[in-house]
N, C-alpha and C. Protein backbone atom coordinates (compact mmCIF):
# COMPACT_ATOMS: atom_id res chain seq x y z
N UNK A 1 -16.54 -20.79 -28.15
CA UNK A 1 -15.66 -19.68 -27.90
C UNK A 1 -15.32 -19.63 -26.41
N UNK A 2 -13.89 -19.66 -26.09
CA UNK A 2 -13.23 -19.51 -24.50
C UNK A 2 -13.84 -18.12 -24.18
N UNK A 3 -14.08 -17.89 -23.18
CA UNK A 3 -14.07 -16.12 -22.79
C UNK A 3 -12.35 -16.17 -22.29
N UNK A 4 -12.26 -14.64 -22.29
CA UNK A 4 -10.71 -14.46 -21.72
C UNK A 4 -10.60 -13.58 -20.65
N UNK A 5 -9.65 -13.92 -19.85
CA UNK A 5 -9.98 -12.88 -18.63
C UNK A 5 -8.42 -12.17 -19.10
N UNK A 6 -8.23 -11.05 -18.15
CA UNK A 6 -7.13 -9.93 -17.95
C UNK A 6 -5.76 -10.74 -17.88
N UNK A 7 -6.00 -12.13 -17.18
CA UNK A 7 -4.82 -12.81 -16.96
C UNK A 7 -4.38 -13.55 -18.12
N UNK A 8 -5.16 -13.76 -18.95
CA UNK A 8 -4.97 -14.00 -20.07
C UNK A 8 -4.06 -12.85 -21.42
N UNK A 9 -4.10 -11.97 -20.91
CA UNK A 9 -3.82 -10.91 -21.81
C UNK A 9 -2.66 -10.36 -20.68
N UNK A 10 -1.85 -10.93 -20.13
CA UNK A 10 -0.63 -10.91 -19.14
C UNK A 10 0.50 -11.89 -19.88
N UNK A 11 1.03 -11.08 -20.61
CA UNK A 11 2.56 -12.00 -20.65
C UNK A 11 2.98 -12.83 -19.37
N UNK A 12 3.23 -14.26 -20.03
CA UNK A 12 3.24 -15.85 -18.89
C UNK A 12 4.39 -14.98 -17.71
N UNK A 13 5.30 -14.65 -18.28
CA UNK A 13 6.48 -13.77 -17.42
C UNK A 13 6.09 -12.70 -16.72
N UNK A 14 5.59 -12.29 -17.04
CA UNK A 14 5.00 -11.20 -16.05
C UNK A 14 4.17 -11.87 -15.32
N UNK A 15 2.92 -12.20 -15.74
CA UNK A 15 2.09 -13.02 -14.61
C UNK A 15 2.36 -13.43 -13.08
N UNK A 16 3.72 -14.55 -14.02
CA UNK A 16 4.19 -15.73 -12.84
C UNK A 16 4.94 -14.68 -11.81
N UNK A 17 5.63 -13.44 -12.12
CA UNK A 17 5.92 -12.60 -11.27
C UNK A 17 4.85 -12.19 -10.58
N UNK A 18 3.84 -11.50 -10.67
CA UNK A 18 3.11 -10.74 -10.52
C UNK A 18 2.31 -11.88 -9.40
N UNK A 19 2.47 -13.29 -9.88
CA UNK A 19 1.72 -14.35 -8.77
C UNK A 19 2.35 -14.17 -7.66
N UNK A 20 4.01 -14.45 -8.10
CA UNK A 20 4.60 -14.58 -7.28
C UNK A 20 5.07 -13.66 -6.21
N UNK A 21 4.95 -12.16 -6.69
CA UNK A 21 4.96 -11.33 -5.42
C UNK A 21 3.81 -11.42 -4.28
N UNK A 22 2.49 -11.59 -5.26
CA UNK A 22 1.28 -11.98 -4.11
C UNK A 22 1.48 -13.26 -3.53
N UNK A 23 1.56 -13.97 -3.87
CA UNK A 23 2.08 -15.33 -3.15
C UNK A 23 3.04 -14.97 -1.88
N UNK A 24 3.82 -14.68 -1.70
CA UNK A 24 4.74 -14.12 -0.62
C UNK A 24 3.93 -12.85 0.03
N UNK A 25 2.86 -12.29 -0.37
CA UNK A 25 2.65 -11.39 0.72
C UNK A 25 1.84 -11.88 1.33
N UNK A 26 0.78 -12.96 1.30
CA UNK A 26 -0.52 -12.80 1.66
C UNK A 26 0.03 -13.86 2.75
N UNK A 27 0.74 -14.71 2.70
CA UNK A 27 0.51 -15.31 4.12
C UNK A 27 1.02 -14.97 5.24
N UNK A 28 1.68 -13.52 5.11
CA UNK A 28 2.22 -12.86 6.32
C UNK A 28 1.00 -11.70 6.71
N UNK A 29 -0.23 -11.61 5.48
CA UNK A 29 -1.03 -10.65 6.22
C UNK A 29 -2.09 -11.61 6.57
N UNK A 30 -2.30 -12.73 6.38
CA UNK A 30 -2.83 -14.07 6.86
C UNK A 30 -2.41 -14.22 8.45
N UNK A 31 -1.14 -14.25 8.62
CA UNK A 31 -0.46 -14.40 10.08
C UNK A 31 -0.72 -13.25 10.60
N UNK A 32 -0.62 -11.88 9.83
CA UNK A 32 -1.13 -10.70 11.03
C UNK A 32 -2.50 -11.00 11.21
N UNK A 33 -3.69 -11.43 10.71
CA UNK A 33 -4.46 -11.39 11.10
C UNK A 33 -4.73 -12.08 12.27
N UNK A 34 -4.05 -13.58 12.02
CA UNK A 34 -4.68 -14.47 12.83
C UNK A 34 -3.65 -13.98 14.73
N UNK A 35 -2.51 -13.37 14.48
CA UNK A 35 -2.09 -13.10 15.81
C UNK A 35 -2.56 -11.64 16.44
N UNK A 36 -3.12 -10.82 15.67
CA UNK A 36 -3.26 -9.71 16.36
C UNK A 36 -4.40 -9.32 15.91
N UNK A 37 -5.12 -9.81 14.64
CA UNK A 37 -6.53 -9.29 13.94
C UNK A 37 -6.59 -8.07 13.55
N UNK A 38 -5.25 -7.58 13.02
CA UNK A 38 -5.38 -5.88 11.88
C UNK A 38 -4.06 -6.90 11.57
N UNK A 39 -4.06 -5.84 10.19
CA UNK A 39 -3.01 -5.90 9.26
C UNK A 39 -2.66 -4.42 9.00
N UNK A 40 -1.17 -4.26 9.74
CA UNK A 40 -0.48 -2.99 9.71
C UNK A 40 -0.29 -2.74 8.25
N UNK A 41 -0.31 -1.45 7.16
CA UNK A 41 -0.13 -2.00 5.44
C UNK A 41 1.30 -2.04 5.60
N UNK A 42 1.93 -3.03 4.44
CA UNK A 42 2.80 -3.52 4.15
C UNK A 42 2.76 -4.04 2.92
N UNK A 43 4.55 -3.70 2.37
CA UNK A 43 4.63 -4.55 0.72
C UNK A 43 5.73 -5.77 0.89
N UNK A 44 5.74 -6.21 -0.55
CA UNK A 44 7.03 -7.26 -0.78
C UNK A 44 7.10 -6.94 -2.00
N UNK A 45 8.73 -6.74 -2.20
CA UNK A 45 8.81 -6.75 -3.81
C UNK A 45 10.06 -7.76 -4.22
N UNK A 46 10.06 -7.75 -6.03
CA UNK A 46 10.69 -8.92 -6.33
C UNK A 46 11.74 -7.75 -6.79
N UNK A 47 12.82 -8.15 -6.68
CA UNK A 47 14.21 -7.51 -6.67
C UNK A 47 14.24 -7.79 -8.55
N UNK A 48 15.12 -6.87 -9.27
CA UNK A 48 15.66 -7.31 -10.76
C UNK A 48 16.37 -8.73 -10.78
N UNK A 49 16.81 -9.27 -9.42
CA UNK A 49 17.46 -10.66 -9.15
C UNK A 49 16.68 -11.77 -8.99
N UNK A 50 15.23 -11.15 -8.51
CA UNK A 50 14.17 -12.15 -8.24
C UNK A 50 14.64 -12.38 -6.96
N UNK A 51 15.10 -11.66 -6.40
CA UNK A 51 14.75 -11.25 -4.36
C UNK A 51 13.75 -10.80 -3.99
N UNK A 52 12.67 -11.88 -3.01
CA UNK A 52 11.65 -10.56 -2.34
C UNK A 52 12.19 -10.40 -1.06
N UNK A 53 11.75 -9.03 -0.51
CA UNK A 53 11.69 -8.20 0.46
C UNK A 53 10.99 -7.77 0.57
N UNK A 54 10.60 -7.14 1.81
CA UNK A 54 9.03 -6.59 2.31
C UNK A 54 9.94 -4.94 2.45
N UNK A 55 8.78 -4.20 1.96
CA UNK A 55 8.78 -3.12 2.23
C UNK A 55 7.70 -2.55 3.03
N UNK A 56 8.27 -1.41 4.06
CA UNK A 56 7.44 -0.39 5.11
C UNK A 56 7.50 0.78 4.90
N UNK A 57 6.66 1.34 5.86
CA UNK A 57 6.47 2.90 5.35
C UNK A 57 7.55 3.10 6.05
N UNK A 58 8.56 3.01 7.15
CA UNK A 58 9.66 3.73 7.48
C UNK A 58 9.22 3.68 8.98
N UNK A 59 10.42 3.75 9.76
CA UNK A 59 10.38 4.18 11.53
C UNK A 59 9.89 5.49 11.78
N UNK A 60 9.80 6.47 11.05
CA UNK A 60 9.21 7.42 11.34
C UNK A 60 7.68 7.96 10.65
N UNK A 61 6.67 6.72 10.20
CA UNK A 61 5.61 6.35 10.32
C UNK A 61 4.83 6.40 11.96
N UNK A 62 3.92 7.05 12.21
CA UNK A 62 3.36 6.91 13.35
C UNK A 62 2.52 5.31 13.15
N UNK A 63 2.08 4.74 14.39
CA UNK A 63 1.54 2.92 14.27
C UNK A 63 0.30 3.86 14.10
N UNK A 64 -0.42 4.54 14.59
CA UNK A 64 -1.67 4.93 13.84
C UNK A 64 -2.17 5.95 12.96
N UNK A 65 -1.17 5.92 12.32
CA UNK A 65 -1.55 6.76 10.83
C UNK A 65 -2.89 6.01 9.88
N UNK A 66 -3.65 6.82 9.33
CA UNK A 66 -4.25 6.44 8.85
C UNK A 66 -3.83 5.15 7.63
N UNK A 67 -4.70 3.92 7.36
CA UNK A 67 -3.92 3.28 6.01
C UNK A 67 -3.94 3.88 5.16
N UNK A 68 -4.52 5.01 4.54
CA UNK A 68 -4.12 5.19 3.14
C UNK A 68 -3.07 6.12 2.95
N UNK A 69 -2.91 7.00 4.01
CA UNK A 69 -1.89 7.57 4.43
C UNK A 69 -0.34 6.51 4.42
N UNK A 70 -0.09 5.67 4.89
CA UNK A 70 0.58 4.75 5.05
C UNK A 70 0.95 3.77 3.57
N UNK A 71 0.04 3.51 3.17
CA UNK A 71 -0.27 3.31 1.71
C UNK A 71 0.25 3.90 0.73
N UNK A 72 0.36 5.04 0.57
CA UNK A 72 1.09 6.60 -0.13
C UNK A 72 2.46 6.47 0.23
N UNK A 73 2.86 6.34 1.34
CA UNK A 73 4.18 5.97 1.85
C UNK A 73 4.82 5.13 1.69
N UNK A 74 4.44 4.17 1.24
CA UNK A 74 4.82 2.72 0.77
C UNK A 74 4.99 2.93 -0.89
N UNK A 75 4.12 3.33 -1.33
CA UNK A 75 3.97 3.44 -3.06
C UNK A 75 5.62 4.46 -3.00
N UNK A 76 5.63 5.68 -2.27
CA UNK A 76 6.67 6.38 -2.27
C UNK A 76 8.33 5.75 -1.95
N UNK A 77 8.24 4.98 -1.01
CA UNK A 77 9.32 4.18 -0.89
C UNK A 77 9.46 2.71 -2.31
N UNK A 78 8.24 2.15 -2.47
CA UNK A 78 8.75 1.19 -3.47
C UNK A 78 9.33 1.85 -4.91
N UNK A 79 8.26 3.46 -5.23
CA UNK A 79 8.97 3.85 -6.04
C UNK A 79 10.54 4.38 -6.66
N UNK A 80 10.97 4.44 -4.96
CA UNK A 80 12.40 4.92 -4.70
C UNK A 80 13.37 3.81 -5.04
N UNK A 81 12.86 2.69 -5.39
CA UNK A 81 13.35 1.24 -5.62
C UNK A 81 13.23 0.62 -7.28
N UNK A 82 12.44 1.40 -7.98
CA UNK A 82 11.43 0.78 -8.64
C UNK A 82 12.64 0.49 -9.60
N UNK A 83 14.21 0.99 -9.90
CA UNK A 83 14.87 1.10 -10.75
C UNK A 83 15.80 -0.47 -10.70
N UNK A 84 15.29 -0.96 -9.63
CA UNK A 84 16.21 -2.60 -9.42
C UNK A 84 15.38 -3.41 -8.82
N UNK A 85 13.55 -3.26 -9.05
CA UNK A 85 11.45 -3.67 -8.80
C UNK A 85 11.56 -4.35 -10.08
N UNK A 86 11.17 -5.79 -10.58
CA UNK A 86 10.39 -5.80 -11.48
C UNK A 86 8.87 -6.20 -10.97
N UNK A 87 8.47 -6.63 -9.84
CA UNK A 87 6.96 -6.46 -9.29
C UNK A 87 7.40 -6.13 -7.75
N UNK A 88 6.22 -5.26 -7.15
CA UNK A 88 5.86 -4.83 -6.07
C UNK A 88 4.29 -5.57 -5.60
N UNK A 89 3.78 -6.04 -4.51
CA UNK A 89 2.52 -6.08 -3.97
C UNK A 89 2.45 -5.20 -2.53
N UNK A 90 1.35 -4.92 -2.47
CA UNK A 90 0.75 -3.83 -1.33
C UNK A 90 -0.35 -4.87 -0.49
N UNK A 91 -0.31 -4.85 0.64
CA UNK A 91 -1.87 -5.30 1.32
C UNK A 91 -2.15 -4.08 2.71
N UNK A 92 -3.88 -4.07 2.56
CA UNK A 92 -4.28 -3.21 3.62
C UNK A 92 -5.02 -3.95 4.29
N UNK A 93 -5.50 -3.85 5.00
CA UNK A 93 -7.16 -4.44 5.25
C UNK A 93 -8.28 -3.78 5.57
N UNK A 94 -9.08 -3.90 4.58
CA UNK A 94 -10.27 -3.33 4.76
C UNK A 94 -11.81 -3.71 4.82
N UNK A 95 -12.76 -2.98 5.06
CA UNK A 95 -13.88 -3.28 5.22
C UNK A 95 -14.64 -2.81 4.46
N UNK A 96 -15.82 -3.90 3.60
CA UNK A 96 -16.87 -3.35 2.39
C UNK A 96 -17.87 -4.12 2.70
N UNK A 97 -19.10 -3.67 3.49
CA UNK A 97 -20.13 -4.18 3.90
C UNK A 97 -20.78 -5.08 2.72
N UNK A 98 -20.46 -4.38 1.66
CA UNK A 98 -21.42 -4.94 -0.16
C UNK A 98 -20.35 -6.39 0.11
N UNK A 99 -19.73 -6.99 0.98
CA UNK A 99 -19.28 -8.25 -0.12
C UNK A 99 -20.21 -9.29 0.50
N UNK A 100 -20.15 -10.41 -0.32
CA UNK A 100 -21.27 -11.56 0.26
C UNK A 100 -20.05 -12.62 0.50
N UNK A 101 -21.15 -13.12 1.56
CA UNK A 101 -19.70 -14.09 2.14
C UNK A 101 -18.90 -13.66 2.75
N UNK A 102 -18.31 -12.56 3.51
CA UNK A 102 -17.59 -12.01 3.98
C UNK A 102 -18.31 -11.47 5.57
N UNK A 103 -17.54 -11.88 6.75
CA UNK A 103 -17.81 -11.28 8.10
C UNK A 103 -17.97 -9.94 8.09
N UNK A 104 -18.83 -9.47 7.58
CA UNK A 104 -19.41 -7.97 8.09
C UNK A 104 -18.66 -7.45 7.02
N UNK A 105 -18.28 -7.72 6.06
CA UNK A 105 -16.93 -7.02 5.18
C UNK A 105 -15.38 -6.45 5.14
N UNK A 106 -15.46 -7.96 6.00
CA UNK A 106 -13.80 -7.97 6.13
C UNK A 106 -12.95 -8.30 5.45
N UNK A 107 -11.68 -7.68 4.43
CA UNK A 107 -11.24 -8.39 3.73
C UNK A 107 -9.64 -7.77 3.19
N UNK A 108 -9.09 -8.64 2.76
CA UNK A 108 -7.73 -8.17 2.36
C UNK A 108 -7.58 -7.16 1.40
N UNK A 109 -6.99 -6.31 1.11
CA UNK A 109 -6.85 -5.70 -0.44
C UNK A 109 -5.77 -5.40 -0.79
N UNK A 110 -5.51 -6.31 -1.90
CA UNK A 110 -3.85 -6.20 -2.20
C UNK A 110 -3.38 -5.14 -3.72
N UNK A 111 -2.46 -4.86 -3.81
CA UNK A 111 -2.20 -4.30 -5.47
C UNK A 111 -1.10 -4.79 -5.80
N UNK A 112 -1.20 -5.23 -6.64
CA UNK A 112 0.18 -5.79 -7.44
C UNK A 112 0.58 -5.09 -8.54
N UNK A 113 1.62 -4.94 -8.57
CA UNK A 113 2.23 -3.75 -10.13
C UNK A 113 3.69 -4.80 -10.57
N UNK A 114 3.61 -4.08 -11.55
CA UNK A 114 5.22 -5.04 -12.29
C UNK A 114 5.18 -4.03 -13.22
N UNK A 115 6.48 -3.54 -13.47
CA UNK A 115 7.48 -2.44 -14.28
C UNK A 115 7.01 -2.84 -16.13
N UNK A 116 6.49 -3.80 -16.69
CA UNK A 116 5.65 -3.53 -17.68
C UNK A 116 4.92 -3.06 -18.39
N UNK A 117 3.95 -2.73 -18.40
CA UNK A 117 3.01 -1.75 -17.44
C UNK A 117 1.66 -2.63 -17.02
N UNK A 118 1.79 -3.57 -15.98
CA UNK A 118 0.38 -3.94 -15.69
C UNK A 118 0.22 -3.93 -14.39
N UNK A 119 -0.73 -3.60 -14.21
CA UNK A 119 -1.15 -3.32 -12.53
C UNK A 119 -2.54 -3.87 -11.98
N UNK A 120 -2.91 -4.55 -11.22
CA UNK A 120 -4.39 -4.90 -10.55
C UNK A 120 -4.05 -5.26 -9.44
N UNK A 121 -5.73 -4.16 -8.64
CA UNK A 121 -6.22 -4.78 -7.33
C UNK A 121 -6.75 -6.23 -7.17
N UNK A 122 -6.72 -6.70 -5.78
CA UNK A 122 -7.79 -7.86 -5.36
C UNK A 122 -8.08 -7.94 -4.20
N UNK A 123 -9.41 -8.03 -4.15
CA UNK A 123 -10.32 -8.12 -2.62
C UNK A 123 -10.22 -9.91 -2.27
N UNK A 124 -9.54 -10.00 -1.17
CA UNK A 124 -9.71 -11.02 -0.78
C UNK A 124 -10.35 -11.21 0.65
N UNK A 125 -11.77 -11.35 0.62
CA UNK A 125 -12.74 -11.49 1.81
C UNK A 125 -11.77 -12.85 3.03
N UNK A 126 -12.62 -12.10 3.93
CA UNK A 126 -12.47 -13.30 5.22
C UNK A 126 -13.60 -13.01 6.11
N UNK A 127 -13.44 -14.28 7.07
CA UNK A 127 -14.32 -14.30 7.63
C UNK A 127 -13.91 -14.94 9.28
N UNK A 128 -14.43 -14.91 10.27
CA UNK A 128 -14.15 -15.79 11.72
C UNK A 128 -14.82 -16.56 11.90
N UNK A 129 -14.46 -17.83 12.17
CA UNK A 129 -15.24 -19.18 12.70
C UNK A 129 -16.55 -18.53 13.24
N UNK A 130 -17.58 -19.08 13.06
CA UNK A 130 -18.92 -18.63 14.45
C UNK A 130 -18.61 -18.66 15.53
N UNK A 131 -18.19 -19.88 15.91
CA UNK A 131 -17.88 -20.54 17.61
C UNK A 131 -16.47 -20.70 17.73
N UNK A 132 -15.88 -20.64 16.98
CA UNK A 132 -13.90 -20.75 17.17
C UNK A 132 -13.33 -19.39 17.08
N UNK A 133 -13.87 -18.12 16.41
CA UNK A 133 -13.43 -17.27 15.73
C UNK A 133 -11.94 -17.54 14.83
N UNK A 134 -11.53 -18.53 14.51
CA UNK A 134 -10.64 -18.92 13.95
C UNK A 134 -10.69 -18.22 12.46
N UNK A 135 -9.59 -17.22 11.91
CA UNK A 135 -9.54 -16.83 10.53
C UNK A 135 -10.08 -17.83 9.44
N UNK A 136 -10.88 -17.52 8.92
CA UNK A 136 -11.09 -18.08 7.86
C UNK A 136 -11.08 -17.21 6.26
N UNK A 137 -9.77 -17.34 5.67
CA UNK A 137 -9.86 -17.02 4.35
C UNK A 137 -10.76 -16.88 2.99
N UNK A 138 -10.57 -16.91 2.30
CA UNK A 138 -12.21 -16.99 1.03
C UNK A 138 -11.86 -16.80 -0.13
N UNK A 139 -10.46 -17.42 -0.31
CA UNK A 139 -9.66 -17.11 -1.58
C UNK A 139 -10.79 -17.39 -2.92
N UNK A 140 -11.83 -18.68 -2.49
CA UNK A 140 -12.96 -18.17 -4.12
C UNK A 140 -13.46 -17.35 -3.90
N UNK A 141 -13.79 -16.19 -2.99
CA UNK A 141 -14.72 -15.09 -3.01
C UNK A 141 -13.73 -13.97 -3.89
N UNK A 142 -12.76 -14.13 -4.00
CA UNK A 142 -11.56 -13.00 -4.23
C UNK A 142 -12.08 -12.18 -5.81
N UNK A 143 -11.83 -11.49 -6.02
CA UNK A 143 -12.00 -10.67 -7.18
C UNK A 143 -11.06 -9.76 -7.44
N UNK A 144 -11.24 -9.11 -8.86
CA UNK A 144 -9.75 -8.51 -9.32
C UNK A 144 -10.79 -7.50 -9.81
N UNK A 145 -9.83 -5.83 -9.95
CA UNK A 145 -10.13 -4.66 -10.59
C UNK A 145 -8.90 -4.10 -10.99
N UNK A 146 -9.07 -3.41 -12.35
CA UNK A 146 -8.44 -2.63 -12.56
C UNK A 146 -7.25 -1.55 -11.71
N UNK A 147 -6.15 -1.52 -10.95
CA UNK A 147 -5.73 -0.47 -10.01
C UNK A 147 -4.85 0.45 -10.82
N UNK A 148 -4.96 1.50 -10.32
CA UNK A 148 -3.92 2.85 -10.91
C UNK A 148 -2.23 2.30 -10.94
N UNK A 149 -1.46 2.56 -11.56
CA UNK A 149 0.02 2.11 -11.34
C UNK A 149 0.32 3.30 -11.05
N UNK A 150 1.25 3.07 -9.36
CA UNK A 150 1.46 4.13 -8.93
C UNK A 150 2.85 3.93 -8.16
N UNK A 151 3.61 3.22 -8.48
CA UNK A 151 4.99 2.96 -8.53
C UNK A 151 5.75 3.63 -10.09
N UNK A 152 5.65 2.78 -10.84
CA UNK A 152 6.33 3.44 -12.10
C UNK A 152 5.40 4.25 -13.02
N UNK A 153 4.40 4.95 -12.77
CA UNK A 153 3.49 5.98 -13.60
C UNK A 153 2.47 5.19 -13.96
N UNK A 154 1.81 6.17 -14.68
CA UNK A 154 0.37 5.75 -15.15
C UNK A 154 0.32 5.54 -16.76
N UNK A 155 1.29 4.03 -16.74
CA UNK A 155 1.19 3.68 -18.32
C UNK A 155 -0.02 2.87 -18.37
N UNK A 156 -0.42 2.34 -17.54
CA UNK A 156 -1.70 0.76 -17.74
C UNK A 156 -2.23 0.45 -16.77
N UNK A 157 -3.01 -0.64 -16.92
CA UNK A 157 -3.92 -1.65 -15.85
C UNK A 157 -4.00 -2.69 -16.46
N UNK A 158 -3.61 -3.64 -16.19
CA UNK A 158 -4.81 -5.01 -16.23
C UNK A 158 -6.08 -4.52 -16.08
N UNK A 159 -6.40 -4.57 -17.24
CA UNK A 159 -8.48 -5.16 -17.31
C UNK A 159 -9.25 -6.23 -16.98
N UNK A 160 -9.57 -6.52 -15.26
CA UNK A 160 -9.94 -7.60 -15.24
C UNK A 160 -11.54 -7.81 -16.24
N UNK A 161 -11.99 -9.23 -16.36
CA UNK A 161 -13.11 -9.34 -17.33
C UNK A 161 -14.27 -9.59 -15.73
């Protein structure tokens, strides 16, 4: 007997969206890290045309607003979109001392949603060289949870296994 994970129980079409918006976000919060070491939050979404664009909280965002504050602002603007969205991704960066493998618990956290109704988080740990401090990623440490859909309502989640 296969076990099945959440991605398995993802229509192939949705999925490959849902890859594909994370695919386009993460190596620009990859590049914020490695030039400035924070990641301001920020989205990208896939247009009804299959255009991405990054979405922000707006110019009249203060630069140090809290992230989840900022976060809320973003969900609020992609939702203002969501009618020509078939996926949105979110990244913050945050810190969770519990991860293993991870520099002190440093790590990405992204949400991905798509107008279906499926939605999931993922922690993607990092870490700095010892002696280079050079970014180092940890895409096998990464893990998936369940996230609230908070662009187009609260029809679902992906259940990760």
């Amino acid at each position: 007997m296969t076990a099945t994970t959440w991605r398995d129980r993802v229509p192939q079409p949705v999925l490959g969206e849902m890859d594909g918006v994370f695919a386009r976000i993460m190596p620009y919060a990859e590049e914020l890290l490695r030039q400035f070491g924070v990641i301001y939050p920020f989205g990208m979404r896939m247009s009804e045309a299959g255009e991405f664009a990054p979405v922000f909280a707006g110019p009249d965002m203060p630069q140090d607003a809290p992230a989840d504050v900022v976060l809320a602002r973003l969900h609020d603007v992609a939702a203002s979109l969501a009618e020509d969205t078939r996926a949105v991704a979110f990244v913050v960066q945050v810190r969770i001392p519990q991860l293993p493998a991870s520099d002190r618990g440093n790590a990405v956290r992204g949400e991905i949603h798509h107008r279906e109704p499926y939605s999931i988080g993922v922690i993607v740990p990092y870490e700095r060289h010892p002696e280079t401090r050079e970014l180092v990623m940890r895409p096998e440490d990464m893990y998936a949870y369940p996230e609230s859909r908070r662009v187009w309502g609260e029809a679902g989640a992906a259940e990760p296994d």
